[in-house]
N, C-alpha and C. Protein backbone atom coordinates (compact mmCIF):
# COMPACT_ATOMS: atom_id res chain seq x y z
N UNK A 1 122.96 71.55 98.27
CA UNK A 1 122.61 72.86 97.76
C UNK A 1 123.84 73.75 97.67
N UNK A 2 124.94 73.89 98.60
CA UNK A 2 125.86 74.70 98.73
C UNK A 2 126.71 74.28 97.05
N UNK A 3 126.76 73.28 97.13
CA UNK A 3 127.56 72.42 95.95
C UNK A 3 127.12 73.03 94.58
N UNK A 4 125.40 72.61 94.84
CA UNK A 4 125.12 73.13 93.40
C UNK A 4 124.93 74.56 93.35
N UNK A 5 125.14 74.96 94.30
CA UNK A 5 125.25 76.91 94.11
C UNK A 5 126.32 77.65 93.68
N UNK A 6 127.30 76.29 93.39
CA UNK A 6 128.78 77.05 93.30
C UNK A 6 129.28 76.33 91.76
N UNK A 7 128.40 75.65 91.28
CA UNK A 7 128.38 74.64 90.25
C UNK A 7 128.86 75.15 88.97
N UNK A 8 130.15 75.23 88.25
CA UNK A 8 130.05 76.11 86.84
C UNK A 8 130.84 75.30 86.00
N UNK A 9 130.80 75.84 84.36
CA UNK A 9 131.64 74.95 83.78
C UNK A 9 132.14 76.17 82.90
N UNK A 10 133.03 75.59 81.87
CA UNK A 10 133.34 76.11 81.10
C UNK A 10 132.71 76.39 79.37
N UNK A 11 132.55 74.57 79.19
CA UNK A 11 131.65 74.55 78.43
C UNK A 11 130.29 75.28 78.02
N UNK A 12 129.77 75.06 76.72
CA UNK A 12 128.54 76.71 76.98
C UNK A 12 127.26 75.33 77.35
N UNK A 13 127.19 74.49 76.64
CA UNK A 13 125.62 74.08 77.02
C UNK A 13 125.89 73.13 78.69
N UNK A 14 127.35 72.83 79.02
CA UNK A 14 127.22 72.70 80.40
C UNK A 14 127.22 73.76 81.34
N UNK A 15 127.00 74.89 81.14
CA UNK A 15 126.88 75.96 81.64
C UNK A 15 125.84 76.24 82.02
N UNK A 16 124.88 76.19 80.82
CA UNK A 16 123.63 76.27 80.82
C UNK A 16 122.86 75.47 81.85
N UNK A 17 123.43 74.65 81.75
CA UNK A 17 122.60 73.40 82.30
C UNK A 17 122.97 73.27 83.84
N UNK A 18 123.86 73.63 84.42
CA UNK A 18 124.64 74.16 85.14
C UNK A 18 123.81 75.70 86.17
N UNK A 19 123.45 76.18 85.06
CA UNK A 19 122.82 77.99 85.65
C UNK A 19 121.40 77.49 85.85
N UNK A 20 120.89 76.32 85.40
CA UNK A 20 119.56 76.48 85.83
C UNK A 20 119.70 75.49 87.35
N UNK A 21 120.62 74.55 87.45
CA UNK A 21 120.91 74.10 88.49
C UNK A 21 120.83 74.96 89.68
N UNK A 22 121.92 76.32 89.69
CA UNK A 22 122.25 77.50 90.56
C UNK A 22 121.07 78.10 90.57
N UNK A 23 120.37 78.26 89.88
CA UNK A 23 119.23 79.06 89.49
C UNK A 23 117.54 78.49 90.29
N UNK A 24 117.87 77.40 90.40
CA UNK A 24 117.33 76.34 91.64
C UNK A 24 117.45 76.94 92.82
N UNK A 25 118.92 76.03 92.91
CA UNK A 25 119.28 75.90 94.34
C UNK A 25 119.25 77.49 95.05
N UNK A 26 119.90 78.41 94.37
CA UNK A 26 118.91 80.05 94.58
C UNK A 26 117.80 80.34 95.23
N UNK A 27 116.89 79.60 94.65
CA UNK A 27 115.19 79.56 94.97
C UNK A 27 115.06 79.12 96.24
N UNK A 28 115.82 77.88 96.60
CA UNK A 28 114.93 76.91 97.40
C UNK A 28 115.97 77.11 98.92
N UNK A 29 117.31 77.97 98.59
CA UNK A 29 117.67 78.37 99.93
C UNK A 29 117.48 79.78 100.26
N UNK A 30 116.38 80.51 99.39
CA UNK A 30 115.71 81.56 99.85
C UNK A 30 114.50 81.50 101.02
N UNK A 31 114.21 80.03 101.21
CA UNK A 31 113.19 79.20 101.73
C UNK A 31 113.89 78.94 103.22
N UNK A 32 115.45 78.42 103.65
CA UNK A 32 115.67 77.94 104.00
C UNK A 32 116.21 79.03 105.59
N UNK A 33 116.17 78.78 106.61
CA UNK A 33 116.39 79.23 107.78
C UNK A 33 117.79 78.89 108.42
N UNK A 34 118.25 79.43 107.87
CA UNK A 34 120.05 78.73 107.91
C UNK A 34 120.74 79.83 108.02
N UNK A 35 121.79 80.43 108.48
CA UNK A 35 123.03 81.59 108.04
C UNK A 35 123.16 81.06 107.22
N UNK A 36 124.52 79.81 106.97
CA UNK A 36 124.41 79.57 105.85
C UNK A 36 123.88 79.18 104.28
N UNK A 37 122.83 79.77 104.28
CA UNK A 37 121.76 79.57 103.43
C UNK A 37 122.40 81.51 102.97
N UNK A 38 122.28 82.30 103.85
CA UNK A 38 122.68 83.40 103.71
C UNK A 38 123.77 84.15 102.83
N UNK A 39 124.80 83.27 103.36
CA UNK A 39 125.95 83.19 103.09
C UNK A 39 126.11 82.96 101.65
N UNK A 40 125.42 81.84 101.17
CA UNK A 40 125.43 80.99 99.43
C UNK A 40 124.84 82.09 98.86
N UNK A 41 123.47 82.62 99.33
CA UNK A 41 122.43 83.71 98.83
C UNK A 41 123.61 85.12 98.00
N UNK A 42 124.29 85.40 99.17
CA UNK A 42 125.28 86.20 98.89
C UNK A 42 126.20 86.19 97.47
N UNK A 43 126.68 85.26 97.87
CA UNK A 43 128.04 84.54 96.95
C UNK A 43 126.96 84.65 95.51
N UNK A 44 125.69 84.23 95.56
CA UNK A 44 125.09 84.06 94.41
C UNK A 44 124.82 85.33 93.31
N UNK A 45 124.89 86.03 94.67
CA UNK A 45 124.43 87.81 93.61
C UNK A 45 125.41 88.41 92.44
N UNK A 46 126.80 87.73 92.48
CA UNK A 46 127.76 87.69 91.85
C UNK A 46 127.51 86.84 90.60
N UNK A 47 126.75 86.26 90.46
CA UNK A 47 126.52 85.38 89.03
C UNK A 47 126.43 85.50 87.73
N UNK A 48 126.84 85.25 87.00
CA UNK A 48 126.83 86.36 85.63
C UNK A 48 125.40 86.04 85.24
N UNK A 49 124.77 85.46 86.13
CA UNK A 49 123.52 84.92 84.75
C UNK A 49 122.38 85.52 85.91
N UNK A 50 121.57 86.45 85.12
CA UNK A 50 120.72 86.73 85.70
C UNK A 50 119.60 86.70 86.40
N UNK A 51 118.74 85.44 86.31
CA UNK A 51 118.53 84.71 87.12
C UNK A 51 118.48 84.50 88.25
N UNK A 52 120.10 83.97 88.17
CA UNK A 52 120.36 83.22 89.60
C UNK A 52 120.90 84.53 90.37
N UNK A 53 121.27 85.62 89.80
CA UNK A 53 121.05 87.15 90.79
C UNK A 53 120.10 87.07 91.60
N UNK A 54 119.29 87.28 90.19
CA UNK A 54 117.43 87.49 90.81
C UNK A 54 117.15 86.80 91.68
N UNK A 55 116.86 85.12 92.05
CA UNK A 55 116.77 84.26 92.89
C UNK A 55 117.32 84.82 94.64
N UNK A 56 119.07 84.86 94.21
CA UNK A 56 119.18 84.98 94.92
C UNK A 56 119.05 86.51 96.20
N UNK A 57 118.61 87.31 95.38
CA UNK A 57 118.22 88.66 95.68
C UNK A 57 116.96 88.51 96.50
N UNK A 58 115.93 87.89 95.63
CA UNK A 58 114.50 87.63 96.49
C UNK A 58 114.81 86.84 97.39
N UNK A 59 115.83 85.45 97.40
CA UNK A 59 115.70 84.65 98.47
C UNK A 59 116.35 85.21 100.48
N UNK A 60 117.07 86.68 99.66
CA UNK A 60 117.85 87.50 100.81
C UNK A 60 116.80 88.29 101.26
N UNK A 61 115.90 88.83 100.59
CA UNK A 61 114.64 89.76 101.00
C UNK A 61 113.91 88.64 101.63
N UNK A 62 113.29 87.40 101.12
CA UNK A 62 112.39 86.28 101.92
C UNK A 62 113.36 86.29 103.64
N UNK A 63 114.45 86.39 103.47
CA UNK A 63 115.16 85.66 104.80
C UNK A 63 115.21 87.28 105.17
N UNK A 64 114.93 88.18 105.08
CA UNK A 64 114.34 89.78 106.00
C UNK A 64 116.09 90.48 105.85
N UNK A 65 117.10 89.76 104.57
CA UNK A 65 118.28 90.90 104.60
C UNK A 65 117.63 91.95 104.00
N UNK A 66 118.70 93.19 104.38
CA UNK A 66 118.76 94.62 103.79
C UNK A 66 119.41 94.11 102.95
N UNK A 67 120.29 93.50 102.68
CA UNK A 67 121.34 93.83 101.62
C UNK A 67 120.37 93.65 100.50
N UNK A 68 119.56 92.96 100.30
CA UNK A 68 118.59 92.79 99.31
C UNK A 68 118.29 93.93 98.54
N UNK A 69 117.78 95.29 99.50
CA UNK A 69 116.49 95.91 98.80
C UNK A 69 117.25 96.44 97.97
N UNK A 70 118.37 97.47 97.38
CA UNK A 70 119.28 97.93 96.33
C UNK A 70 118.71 96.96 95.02
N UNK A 71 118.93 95.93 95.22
CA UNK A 71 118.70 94.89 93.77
C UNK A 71 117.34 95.03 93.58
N UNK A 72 116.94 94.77 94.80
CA UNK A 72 115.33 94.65 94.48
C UNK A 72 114.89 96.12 93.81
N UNK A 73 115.26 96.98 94.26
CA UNK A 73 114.63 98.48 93.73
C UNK A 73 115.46 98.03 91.80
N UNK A 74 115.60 97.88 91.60
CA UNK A 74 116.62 97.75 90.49
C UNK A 74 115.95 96.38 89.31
N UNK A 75 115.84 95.60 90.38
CA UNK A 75 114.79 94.34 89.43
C UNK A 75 113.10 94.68 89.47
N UNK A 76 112.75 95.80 89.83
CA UNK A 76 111.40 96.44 90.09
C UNK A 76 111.35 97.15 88.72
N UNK A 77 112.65 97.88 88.43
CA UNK A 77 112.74 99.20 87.62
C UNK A 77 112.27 98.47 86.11
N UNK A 78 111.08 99.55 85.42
CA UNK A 78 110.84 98.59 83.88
C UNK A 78 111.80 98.72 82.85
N UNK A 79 112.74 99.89 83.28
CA UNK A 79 113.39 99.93 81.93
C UNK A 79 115.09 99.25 82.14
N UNK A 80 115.00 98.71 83.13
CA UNK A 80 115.87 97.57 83.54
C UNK A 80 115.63 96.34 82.58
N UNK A 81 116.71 95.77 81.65
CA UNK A 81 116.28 94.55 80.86
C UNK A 81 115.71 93.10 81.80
N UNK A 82 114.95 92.82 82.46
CA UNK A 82 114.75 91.65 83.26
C UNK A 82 114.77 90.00 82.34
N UNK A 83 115.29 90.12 82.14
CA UNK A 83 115.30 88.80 81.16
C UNK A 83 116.59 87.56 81.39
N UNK A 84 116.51 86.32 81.60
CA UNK A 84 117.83 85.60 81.23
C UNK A 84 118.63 85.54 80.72
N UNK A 85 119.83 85.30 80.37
CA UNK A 85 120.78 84.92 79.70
C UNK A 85 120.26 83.27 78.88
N UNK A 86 119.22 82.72 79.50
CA UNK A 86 118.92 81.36 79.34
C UNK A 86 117.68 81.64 78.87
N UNK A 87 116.92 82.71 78.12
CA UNK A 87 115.92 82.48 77.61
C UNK A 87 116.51 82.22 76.28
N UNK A 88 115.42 81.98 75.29
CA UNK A 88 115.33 81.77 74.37
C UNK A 88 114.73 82.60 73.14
N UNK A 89 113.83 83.09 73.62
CA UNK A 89 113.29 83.50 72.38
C UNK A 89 112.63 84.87 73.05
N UNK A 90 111.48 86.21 72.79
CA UNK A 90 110.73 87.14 73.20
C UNK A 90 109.51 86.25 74.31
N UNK A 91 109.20 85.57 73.75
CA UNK A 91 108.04 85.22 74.47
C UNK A 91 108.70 84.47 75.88
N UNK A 92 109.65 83.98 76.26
CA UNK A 92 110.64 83.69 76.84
C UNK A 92 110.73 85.14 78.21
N UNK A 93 111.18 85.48 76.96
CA UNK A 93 111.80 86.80 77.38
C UNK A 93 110.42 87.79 78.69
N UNK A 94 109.28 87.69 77.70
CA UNK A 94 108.49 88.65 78.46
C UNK A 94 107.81 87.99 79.59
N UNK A 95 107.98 86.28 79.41
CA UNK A 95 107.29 85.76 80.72
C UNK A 95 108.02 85.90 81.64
N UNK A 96 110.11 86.19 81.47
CA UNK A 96 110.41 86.22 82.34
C UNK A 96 110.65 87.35 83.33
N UNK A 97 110.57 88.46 82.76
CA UNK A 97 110.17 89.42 83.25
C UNK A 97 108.87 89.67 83.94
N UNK A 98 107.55 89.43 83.95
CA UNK A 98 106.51 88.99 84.42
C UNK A 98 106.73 87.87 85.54
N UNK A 99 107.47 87.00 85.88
CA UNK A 99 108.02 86.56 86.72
C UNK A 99 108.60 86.97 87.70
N UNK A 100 109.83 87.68 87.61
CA UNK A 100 110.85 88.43 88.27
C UNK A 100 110.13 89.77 88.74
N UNK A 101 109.48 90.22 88.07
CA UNK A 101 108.43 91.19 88.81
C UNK A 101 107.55 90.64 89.93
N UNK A 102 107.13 89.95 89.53
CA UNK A 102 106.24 89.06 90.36
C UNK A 102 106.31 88.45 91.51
N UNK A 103 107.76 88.36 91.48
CA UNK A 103 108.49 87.16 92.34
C UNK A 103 109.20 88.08 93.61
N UNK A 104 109.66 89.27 92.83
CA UNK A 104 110.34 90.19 93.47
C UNK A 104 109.01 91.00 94.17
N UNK A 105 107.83 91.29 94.11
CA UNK A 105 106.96 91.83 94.31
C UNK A 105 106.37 91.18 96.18
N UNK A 106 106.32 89.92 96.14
CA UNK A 106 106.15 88.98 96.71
C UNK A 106 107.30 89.10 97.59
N UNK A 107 108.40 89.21 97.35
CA UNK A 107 109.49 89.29 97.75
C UNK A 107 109.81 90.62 98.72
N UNK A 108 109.01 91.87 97.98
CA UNK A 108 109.18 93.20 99.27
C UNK A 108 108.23 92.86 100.24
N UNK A 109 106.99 92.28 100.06
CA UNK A 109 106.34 91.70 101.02
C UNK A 109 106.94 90.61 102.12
N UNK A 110 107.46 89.85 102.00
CA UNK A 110 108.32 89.21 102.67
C UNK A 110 109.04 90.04 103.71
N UNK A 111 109.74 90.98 102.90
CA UNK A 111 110.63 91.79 103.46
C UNK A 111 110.13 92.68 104.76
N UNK A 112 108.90 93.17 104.37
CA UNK A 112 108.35 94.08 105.03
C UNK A 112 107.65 93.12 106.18
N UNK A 113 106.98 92.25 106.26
CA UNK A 113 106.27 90.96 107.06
C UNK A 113 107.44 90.97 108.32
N UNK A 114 108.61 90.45 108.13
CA UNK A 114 110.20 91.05 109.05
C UNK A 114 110.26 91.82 109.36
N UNK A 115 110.29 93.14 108.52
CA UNK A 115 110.62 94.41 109.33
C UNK A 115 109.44 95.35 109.34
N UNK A 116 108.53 95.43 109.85
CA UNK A 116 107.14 96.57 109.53
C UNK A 116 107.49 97.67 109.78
N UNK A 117 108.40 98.05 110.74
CA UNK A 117 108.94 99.15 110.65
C UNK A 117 110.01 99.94 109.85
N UNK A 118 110.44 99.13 109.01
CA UNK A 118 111.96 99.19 107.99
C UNK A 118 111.15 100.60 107.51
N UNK A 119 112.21 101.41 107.14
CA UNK A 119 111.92 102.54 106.04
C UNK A 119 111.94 101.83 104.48
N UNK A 120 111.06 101.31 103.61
CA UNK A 120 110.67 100.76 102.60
C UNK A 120 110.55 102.10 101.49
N UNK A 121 110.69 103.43 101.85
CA UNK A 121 110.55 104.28 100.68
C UNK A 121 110.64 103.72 99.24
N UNK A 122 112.64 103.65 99.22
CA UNK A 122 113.01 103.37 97.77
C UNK A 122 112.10 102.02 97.49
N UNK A 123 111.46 101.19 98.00
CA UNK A 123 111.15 100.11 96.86
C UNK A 123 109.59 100.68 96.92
N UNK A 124 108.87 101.52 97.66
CA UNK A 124 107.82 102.18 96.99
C UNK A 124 107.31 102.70 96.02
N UNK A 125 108.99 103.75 96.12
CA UNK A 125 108.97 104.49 94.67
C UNK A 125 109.36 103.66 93.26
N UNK A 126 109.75 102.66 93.66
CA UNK A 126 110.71 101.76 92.86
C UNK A 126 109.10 100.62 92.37
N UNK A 127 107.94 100.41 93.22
CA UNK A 127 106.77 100.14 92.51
C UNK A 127 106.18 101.24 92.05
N UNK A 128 105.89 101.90 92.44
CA UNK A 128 104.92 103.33 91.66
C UNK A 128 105.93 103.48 90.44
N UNK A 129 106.90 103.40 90.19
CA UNK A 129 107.59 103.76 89.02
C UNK A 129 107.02 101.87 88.09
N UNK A 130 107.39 101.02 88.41
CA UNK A 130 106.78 99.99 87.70
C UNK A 130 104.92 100.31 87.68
N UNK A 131 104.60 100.46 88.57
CA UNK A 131 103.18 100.88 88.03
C UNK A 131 103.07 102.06 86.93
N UNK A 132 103.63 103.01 86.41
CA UNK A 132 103.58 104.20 85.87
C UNK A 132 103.80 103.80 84.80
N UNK A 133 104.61 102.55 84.51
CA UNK A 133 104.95 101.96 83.08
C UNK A 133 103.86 100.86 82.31
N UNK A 134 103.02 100.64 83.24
CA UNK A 134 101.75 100.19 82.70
C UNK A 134 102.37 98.87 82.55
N UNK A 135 102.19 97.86 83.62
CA UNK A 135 103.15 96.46 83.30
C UNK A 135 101.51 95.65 82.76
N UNK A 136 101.89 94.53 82.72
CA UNK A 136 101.18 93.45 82.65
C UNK A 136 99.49 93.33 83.72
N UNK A 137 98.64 93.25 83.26
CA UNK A 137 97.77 93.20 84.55
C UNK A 137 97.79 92.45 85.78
N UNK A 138 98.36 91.42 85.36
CA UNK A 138 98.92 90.61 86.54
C UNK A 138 100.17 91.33 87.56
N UNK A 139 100.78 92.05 86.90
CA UNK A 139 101.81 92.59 87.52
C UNK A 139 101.69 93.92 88.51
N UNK A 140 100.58 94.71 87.60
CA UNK A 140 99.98 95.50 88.04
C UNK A 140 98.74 95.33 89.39
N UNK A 141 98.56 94.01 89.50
CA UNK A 141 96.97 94.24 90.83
C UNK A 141 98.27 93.66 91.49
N UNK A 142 99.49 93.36 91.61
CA UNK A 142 100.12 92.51 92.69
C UNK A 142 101.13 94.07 93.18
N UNK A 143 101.23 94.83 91.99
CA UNK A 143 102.00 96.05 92.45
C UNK A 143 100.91 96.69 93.30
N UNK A 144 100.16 96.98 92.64
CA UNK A 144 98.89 97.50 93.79
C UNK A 144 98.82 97.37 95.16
N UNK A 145 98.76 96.28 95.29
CA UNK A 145 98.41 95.26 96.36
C UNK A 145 99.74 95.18 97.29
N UNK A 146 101.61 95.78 96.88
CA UNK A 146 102.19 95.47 97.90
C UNK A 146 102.47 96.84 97.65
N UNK A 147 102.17 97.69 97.26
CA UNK A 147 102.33 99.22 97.61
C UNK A 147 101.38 99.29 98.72
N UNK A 148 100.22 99.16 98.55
CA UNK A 148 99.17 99.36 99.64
C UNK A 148 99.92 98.48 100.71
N UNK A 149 100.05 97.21 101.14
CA UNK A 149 100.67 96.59 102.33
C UNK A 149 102.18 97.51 102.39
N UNK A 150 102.86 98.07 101.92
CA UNK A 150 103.95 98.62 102.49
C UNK A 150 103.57 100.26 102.79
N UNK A 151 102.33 100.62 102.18
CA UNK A 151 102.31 101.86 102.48
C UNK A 151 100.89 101.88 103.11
N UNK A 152 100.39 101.30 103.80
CA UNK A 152 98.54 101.49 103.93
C UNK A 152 98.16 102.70 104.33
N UNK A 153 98.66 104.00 104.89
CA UNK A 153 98.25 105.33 105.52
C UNK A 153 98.65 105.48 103.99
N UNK A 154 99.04 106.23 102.93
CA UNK A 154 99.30 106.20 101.70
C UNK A 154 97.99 105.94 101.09
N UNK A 155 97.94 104.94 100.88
CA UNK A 155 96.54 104.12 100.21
C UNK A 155 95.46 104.34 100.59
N UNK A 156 95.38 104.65 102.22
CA UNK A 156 93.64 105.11 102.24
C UNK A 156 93.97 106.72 102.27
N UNK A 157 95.11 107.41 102.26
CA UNK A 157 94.84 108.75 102.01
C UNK A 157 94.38 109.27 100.46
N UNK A 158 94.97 108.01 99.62
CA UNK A 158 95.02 108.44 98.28
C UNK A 158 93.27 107.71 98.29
N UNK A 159 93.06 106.75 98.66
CA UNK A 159 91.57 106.56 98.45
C UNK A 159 90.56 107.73 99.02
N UNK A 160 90.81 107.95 100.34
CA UNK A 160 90.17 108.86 100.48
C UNK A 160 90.04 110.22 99.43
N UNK A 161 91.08 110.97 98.95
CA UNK A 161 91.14 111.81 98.01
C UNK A 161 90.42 111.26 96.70
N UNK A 162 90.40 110.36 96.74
CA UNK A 162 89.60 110.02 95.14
C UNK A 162 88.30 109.83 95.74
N UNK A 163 87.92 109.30 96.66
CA UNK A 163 86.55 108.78 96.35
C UNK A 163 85.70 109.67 97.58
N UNK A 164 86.10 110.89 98.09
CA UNK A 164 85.85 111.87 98.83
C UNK A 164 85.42 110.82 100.48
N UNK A 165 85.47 111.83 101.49
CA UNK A 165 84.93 111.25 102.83
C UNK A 165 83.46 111.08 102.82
N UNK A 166 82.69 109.83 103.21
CA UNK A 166 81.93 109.36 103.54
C UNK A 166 81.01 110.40 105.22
């Protein structure tokens, strides 16, 4: 994994082929219980290809770093382009964003599961601002759903205000 995290060429379609490699190995040592798993995670955020940022951004939030949440508030944001360098086409394009939302979403949860006490503000505001942009419905019941787990006094105050006291 360390190997293929550091993997590049010069060539463009070995590159490619190459970034989805990094773009892997990203993923699967976000999983992994290692410093050095940490360490690669790091080195990875430097990547020109976006992606393997992303990967490695969520895989630093899964393993409970801070250094994470900055990106994460940032890969939350809608008017942030979320897309590859390795897509292909729009439809490409919008699944991968629907992904990276998704993934990253999953990902403040993680974060927060580690620290319950962390001050989580900015990636609150950083979902309520992706909710305000009206994402995807899928994107939207999972934003829901980790605003409420990072904010639950929030959520039943705002429920309570809508649906009056019982």
């Amino acid at each position: 994994l360390e190997r293929a995290s550091r993997d590049r060429s010069d060539v463009v379609e070995q590159e490619v082929a190459r970034a989805h490699i990094r773009q892997s190995a990203a993923f699967v040592l976000g999983f992994l219980s290692d410093p050095r798993a940490i360490d690669l995670l790091i080195a990875q955020r430097a990547d020109r290809h976006f992606i393997v940022r992303a990967n490695a951004n969520i895989g630093l939030a899964r393993q409970g770093d801070e250094r994470a949440i900055p990106s994460l508030v940032e890969m939350l944001d809608p008017e942030v382009q979320q897309h590859s360098e390795l897509d292909k086409g729009a439809d490409e394009m919008a699944f991968t964003r629907v992904l990276v939302h998704r993934t990253t979403l999953l990902a403040c949860q993680s974060y927060h599961q580690k620290h319950p006490d962390a001050n989580l503000s900015s990636l609150a505001s950083a979902i309520q601002k992706l909710l305000d942009s009206k994402p995807e419905p899928m994107v939207r019941l999972l934003a829901e759903e980790t605003l409420a787990y990072l904010n639950p006094s929030h959520t039943q105050a705002e429920s309570e205000s809508t649906h009056g006291r019982n």
